[in-house]
Protein backbone atom coordinates (compact mmCIF):
# COMPACT_ATOMS: atom_id res chain seq x y z
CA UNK A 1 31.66 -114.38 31.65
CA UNK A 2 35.36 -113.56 32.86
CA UNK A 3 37.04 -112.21 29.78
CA UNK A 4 39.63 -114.90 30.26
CA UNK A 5 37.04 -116.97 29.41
CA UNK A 6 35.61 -115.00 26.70
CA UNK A 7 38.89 -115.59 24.93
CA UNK A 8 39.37 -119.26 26.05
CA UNK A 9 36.06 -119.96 24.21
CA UNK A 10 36.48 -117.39 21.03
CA UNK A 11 39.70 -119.29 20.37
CA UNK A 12 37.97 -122.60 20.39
CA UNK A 13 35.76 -121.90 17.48
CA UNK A 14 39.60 -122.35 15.45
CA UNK A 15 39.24 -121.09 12.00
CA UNK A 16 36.10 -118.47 10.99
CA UNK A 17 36.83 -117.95 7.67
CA UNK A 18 33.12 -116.59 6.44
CA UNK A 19 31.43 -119.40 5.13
CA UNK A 20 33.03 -122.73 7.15
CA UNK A 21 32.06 -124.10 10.16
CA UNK A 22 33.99 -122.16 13.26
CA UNK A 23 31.93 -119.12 11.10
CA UNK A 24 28.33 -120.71 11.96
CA UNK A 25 29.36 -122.19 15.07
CA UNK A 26 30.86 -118.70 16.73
CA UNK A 27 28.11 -116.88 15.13
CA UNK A 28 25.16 -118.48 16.78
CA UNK A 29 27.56 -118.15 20.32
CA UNK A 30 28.03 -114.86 19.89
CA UNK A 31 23.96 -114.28 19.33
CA UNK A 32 23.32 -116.28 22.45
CA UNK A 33 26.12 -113.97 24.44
CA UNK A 34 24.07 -110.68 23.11
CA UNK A 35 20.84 -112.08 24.43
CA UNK A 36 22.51 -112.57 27.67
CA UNK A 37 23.91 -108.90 27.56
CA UNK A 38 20.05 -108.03 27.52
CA UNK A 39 19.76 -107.44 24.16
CA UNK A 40 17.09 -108.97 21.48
CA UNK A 41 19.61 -110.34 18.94
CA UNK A 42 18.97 -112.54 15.79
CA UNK A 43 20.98 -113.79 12.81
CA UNK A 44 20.71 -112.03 9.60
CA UNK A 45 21.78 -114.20 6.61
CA UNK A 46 24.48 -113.44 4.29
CA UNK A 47 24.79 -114.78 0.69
CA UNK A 48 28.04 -114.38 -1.46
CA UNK A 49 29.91 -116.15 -3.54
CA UNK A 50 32.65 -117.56 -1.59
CA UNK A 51 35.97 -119.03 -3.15
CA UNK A 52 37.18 -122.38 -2.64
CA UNK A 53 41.01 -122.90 -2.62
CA UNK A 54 42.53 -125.54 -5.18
CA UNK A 55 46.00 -126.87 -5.44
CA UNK A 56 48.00 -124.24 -5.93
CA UNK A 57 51.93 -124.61 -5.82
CA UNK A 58 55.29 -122.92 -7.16
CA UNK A 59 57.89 -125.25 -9.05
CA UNK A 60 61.52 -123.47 -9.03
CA UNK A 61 64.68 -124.20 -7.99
CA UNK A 62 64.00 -128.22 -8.12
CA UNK A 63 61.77 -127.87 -4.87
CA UNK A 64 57.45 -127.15 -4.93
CA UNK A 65 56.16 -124.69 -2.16
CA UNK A 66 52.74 -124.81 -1.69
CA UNK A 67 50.62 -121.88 -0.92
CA UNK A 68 47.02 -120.17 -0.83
CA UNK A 69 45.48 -118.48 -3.95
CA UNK A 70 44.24 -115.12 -3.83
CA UNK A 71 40.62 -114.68 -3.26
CA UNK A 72 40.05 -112.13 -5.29
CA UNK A 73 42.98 -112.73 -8.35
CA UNK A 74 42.69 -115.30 -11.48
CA UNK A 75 43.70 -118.55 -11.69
CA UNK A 76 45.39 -120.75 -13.47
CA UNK A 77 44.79 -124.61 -15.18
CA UNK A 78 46.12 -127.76 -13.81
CA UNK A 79 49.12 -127.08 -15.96
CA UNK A 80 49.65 -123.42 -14.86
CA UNK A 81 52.54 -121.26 -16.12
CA UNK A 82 55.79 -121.72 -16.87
CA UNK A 83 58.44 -119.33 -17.32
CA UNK A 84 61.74 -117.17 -15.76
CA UNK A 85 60.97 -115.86 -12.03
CA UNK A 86 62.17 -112.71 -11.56
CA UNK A 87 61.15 -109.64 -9.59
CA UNK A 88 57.78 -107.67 -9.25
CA UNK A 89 57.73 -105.15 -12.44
CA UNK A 90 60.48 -107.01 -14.32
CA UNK A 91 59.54 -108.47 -17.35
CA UNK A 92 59.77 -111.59 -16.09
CA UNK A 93 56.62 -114.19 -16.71
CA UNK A 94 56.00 -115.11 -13.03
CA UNK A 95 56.88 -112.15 -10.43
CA UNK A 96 57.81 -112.40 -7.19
CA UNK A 97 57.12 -109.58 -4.22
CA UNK A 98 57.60 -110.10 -0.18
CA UNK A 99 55.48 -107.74 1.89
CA UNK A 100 53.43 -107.54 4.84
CA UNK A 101 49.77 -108.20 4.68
CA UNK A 102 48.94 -104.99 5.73
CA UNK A 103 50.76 -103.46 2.67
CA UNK A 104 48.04 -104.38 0.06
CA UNK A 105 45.99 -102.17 1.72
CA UNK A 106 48.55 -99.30 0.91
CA UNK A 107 47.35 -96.67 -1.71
CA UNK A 108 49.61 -97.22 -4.97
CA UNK A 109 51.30 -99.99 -3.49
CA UNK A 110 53.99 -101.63 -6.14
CA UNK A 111 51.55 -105.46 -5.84
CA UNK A 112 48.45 -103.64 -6.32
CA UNK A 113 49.80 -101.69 -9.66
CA UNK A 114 51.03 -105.15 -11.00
CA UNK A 115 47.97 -106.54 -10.57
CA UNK A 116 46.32 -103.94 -12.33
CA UNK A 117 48.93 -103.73 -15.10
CA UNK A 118 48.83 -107.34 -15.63
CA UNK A 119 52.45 -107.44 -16.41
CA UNK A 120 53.17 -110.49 -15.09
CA UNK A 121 51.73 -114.06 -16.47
CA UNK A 122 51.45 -115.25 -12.19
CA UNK A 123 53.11 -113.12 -9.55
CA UNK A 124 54.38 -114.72 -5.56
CA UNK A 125 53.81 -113.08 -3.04
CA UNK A 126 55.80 -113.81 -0.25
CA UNK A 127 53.92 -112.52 3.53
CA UNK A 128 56.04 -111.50 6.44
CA UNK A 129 54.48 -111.56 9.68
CA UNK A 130 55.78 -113.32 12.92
CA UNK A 131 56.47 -116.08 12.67
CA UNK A 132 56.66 -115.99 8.90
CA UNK A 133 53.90 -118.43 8.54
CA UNK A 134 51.32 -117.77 5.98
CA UNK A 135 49.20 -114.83 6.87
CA UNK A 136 46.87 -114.09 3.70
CA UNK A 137 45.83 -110.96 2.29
CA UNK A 138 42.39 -109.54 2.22
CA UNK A 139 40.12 -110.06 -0.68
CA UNK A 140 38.70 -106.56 -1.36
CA UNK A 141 37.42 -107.13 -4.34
CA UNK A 142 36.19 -110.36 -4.06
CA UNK A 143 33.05 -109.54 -6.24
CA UNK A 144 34.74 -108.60 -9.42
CA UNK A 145 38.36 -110.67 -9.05
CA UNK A 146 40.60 -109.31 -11.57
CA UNK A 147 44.71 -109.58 -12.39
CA UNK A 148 46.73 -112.53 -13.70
CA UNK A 149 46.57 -115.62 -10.80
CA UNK A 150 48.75 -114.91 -7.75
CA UNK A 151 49.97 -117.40 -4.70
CA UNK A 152 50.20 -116.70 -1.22
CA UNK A 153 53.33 -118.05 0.30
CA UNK A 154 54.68 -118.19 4.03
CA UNK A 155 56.79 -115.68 4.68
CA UNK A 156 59.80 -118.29 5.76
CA UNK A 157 60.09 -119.00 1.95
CA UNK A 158 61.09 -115.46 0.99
CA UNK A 159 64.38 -115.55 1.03
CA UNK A 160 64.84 -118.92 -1.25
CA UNK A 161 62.44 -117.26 -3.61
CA UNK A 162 64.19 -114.00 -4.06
CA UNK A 163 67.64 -115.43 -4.40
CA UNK A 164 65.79 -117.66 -7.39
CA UNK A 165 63.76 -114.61 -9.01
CA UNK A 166 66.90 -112.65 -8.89
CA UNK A 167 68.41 -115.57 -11.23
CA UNK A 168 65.82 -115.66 -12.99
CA UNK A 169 65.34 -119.15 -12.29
CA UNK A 170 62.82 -121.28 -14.44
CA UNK A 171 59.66 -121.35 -12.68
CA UNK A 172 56.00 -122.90 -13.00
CA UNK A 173 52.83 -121.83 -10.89
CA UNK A 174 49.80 -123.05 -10.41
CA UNK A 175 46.88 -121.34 -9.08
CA UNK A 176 43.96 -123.39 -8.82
CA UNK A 177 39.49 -123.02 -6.86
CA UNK A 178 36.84 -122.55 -7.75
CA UNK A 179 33.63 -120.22 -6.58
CA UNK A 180 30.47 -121.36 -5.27
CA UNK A 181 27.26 -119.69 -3.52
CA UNK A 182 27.32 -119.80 0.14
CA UNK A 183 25.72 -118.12 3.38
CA UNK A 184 27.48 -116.61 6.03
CA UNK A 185 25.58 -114.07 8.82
CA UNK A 186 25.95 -110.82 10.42
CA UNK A 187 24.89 -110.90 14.11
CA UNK A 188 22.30 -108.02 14.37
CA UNK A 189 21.37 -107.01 18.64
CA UNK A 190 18.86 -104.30 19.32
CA UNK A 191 18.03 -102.22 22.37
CA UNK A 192 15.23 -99.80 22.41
CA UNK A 193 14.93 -96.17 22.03
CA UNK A 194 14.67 -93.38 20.24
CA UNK A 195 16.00 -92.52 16.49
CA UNK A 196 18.66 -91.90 15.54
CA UNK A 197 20.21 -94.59 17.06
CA UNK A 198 23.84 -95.33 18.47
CA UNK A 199 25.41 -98.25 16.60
CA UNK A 200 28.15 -100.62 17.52
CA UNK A 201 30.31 -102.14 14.70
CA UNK A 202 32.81 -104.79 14.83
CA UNK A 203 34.16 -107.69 12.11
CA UNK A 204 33.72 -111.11 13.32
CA UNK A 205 35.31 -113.27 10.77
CA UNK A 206 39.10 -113.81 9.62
CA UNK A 207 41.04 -115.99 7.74
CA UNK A 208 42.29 -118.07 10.45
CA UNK A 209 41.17 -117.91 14.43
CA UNK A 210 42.39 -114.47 14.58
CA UNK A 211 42.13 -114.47 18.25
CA UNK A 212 44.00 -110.77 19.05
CA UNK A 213 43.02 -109.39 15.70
CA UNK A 214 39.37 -110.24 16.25
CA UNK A 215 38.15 -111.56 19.84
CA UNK A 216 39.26 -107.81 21.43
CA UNK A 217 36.71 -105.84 19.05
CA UNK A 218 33.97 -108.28 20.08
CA UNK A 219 34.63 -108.20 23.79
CA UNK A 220 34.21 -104.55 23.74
CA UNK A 221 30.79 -104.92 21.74
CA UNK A 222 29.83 -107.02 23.90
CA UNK A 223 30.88 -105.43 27.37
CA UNK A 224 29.12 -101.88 25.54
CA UNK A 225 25.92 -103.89 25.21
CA UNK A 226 25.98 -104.90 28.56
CA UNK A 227 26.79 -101.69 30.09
CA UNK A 228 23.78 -99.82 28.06
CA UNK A 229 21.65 -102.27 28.51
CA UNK A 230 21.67 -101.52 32.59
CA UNK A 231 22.33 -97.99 31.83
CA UNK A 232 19.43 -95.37 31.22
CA UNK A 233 19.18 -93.75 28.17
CA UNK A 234 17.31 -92.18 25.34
CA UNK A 235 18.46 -93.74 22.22
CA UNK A 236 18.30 -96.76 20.75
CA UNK A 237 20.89 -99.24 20.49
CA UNK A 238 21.79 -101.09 17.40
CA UNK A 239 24.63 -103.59 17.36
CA UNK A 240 25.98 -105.24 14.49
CA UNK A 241 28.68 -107.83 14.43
CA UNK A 242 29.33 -108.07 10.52
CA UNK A 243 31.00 -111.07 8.19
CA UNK A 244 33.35 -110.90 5.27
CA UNK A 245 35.69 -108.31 6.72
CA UNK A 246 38.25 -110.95 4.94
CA UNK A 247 36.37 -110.88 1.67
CA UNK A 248 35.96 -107.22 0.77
CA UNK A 249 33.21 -106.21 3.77
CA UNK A 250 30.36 -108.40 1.95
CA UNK A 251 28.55 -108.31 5.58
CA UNK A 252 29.17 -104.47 6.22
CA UNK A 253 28.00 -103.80 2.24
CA UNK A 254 24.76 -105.87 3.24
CA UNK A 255 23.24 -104.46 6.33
CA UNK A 256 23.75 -100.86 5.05
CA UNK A 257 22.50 -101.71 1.93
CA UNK A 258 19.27 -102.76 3.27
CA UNK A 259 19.24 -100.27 6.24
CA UNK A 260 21.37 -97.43 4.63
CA UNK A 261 20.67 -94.82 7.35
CA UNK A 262 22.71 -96.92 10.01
CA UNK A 263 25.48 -96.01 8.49
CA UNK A 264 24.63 -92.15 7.64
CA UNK A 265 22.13 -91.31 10.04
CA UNK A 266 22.95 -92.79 13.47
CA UNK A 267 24.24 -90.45 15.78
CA UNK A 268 26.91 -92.10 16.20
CA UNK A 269 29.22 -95.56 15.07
CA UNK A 270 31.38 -96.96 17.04
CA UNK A 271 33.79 -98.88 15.23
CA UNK A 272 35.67 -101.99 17.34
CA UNK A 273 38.30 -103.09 14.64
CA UNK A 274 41.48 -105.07 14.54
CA UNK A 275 43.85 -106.03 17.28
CA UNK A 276 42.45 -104.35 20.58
CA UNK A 277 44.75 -105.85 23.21
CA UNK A 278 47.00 -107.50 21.62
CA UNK A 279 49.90 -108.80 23.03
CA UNK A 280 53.33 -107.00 22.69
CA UNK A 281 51.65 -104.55 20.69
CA UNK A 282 49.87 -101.46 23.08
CA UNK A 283 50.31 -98.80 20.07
CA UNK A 284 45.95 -97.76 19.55
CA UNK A 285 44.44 -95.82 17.00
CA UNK A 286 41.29 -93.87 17.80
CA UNK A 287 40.55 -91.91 14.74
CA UNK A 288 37.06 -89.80 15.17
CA UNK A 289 35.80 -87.52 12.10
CA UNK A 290 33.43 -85.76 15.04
CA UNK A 291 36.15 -82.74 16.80
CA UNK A 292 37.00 -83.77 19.83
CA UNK A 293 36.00 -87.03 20.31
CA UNK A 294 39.05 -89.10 19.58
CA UNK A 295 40.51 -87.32 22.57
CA UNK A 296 37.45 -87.70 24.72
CA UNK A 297 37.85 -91.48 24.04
CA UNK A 298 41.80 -91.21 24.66
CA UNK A 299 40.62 -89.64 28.33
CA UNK A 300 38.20 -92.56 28.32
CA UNK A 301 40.95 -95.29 27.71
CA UNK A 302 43.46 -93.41 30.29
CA UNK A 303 40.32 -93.43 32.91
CA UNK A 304 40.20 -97.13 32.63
CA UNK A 305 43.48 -98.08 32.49
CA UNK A 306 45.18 -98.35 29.30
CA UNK A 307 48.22 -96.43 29.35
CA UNK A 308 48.55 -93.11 27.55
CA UNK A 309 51.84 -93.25 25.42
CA UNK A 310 51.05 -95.61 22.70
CA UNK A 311 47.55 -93.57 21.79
CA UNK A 312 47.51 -92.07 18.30
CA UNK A 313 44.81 -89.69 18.46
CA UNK A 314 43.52 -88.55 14.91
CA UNK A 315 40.41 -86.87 14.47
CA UNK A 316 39.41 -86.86 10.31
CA UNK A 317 41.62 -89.04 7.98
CA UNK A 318 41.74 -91.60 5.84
CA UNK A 319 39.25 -93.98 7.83
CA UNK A 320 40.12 -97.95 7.92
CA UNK A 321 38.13 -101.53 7.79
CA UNK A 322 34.64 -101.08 8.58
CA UNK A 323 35.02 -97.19 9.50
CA UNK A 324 35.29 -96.62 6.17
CA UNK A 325 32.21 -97.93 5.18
CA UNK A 326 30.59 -95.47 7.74
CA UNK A 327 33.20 -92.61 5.98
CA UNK A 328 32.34 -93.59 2.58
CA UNK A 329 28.53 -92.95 3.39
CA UNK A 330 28.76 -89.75 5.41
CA UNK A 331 28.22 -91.05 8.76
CA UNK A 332 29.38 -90.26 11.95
CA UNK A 333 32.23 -92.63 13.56
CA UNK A 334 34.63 -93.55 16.27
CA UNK A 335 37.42 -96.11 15.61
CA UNK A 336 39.97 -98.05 17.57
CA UNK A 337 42.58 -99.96 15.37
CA UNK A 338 45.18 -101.52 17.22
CA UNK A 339 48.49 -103.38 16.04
CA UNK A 340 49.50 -107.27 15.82
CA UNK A 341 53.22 -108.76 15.32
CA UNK A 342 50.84 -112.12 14.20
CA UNK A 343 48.52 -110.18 11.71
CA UNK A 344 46.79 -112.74 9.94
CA UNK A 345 49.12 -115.26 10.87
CA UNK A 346 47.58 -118.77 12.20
CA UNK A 347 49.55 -118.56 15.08
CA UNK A 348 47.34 -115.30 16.63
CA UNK A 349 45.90 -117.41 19.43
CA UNK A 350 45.11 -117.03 22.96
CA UNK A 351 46.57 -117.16 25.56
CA UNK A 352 49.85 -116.50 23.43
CA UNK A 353 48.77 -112.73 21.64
CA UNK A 354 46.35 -111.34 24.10
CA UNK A 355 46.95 -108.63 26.37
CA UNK A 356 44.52 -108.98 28.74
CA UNK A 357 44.68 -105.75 30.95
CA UNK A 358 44.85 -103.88 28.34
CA UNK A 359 42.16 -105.57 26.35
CA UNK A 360 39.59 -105.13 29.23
CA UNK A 361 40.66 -102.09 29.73
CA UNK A 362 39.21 -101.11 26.12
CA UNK A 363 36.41 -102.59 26.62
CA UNK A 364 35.50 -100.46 29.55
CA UNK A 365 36.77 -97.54 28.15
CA UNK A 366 34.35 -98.41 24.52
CA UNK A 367 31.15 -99.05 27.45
CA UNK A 368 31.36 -95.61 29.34
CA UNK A 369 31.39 -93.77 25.94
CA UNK A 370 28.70 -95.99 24.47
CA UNK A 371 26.61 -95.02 27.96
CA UNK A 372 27.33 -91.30 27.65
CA UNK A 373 26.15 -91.54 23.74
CA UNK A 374 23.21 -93.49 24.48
CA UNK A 375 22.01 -91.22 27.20
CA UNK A 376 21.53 -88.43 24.36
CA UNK A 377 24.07 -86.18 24.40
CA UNK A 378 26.32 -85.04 21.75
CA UNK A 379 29.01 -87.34 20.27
């Protein structure tokens, strides 16, 4: 398959949020593309407890803007909360932040501490990502939700919503869902070999269709299955395209809980994670905690035609998304993280935020190091 139409079809699937329908649809097409690679894949079930978003508005300044709850926050009853709006850390009864949805991830971030603190009765939050649109944040901790009920509105409303918090303006939020069990998968393809193994790692799920932030990751797993597949080599090949990366990693946190040497043993992981070719946006992380290796893969990238400037090459760290998982358990990894003006946003859809060169481009770069790994050399 052209990678044109790789991403024509990933991008039909629409939304993949882990749980709904594009999830089981582009999960059993993404098996069927591993089996084609050569590979003997299969679906490996997933429980959690997934949330289900209510109506869930903010009343102020005589007009309602509806939002998204957070996954992982509290809610509120149909009568919510009523009080002044003010800013985040004021003492006002419903707080009000803008941000980026990358900056929840941030260490210490000034949202993350409210939450703790419980300050505020409700809190708005306010995401800015092109093109403003509503672009929600991950749910890390979407098995123990904790904090006062917060709402996820489009970034176009920020400025409305400030000028009213700074007023103080009367206010009332409601957060409403509710949680139920549910199934999602991680696609699992194998190649044989010997131990210990190489393993690929990408997310496949997102809040919305996530084209750039996702679809590059799995064309590069899939091109590196491909390539070892035809390739000789000595060790095995395991391949794991995981769910949840929206909802705190639940798919990661499964297949290394029951196979916990993937993730410490193998000789190496390969991490595909967000945004690898996106669109206006050639700035590429490859973070390695093996010496040397995050400038082998820079070479690698060069080599195959993804241009040298925007490469950040770090080798140890603070690893990100599923990397850390491999971090956190004393395993051996490679990562590419790439950037995304449409992070999150529903408008990250193809043909609009891919970079195509440059996404095929990482996906050769991600096979020949695979191949070289696989063969049995050192990482």
């Amino acid at each position: 398959m052209r990678a044109a139409d790789f991403f024509a079809a990933y991008d039909g699937f629409g939304e993949r949020r882990a749980g709904g329908e594009g999830d089981v649809a582009s999960a059993a097409w993404l098996c069927d593309l591993a089996v084609q690679a050569g590979a003997t894949a299969r679906l490996d079930p997933v429980s959690f407890s997934r949330f289900v978003p209510g109506a869930s508005w903010l009343e102020a300044g005589g007009a309602r803007v509806e939002g998204l709850p957070l996954f992982d926050g509290g809610t509120t009853g149909a009568d919510g909360v009523s009080g002044a709006l003010g800013a985040l850390g004021s003492g006002a009864t419903v707080g009000f932040v803008e941000m980026p949805p990358r900056a929840a991830s941030l260490p210490g971030n000034p949202f993350a501490l409210a939450r703790r603190d419980s300050r505020h009765a409700g809190i708005v939050v306010a995401l800015r990502t092109r093109p403003d649109s509503l672009a929600p944040l991950n749910a890390h901790d979407i098995a123990a939700p904790f904090g006062p009920p917060v709402l996820q509105v489009a970034g176009r409303e920020a400025a409305r919503l400030a000028a009213l918090a700074a007023q103080g303006s009367p206010a009332r939020l409601v957060v409403q869902g509710a949680r139920e069990a549910t199934r999602s998968a991680n696609v699992r393809a194998d190649l044989p070999g010997t131990a210990p193994p190489l393993l690929l790692l990408t997310p496949r799920t997102s809040w919305w269709t996530s084209t750039a932030e996702r679809a590059g990751g799995i064309l590069a797993w899939l091109e590196a299955l491909r390539a070892l597949a035809a390739a000789p080599r000595q060790r095995a090949v395991v391949a794991l395209a995981t769910c949840g990366h929206e909802i705190g990693h639940v798919g990661a946190h499964h297949a290394f809980a029951a196979e916990p040497e993937l993730a410490s043993d193998s000789a190496l992981v390969i991490h595909l994670g967000a945004n690898l070719g996106c669109a206006e946006a050639p700035q590429l992380t490859v973070r390695s905690n093996v010496r040397g290796l995050a400038d082998r893969m820079a070479d690698a990238l060069v080599a195959a035609g993804h241009p040298r400037a925007p490469l950040e090459v770090v080798t140890g760290g603070k690893a990100n998304g599923e990397a850390h998982e491999i971090e956190s358990r004393g395993g051996r990894y490679l990562s590419l993280i790439g950037e995304n003006p449409w992070f999150h946003a529903p408008e990250d859809r193809w043909p609009m935020s891919i970079d195509l060169p440059r996404a095929e481009a990482i996906a050769r770069a991600v096979a020949a190091v695979a191949v070289g790994t696989a063969a049995g050399g050192a990482p």
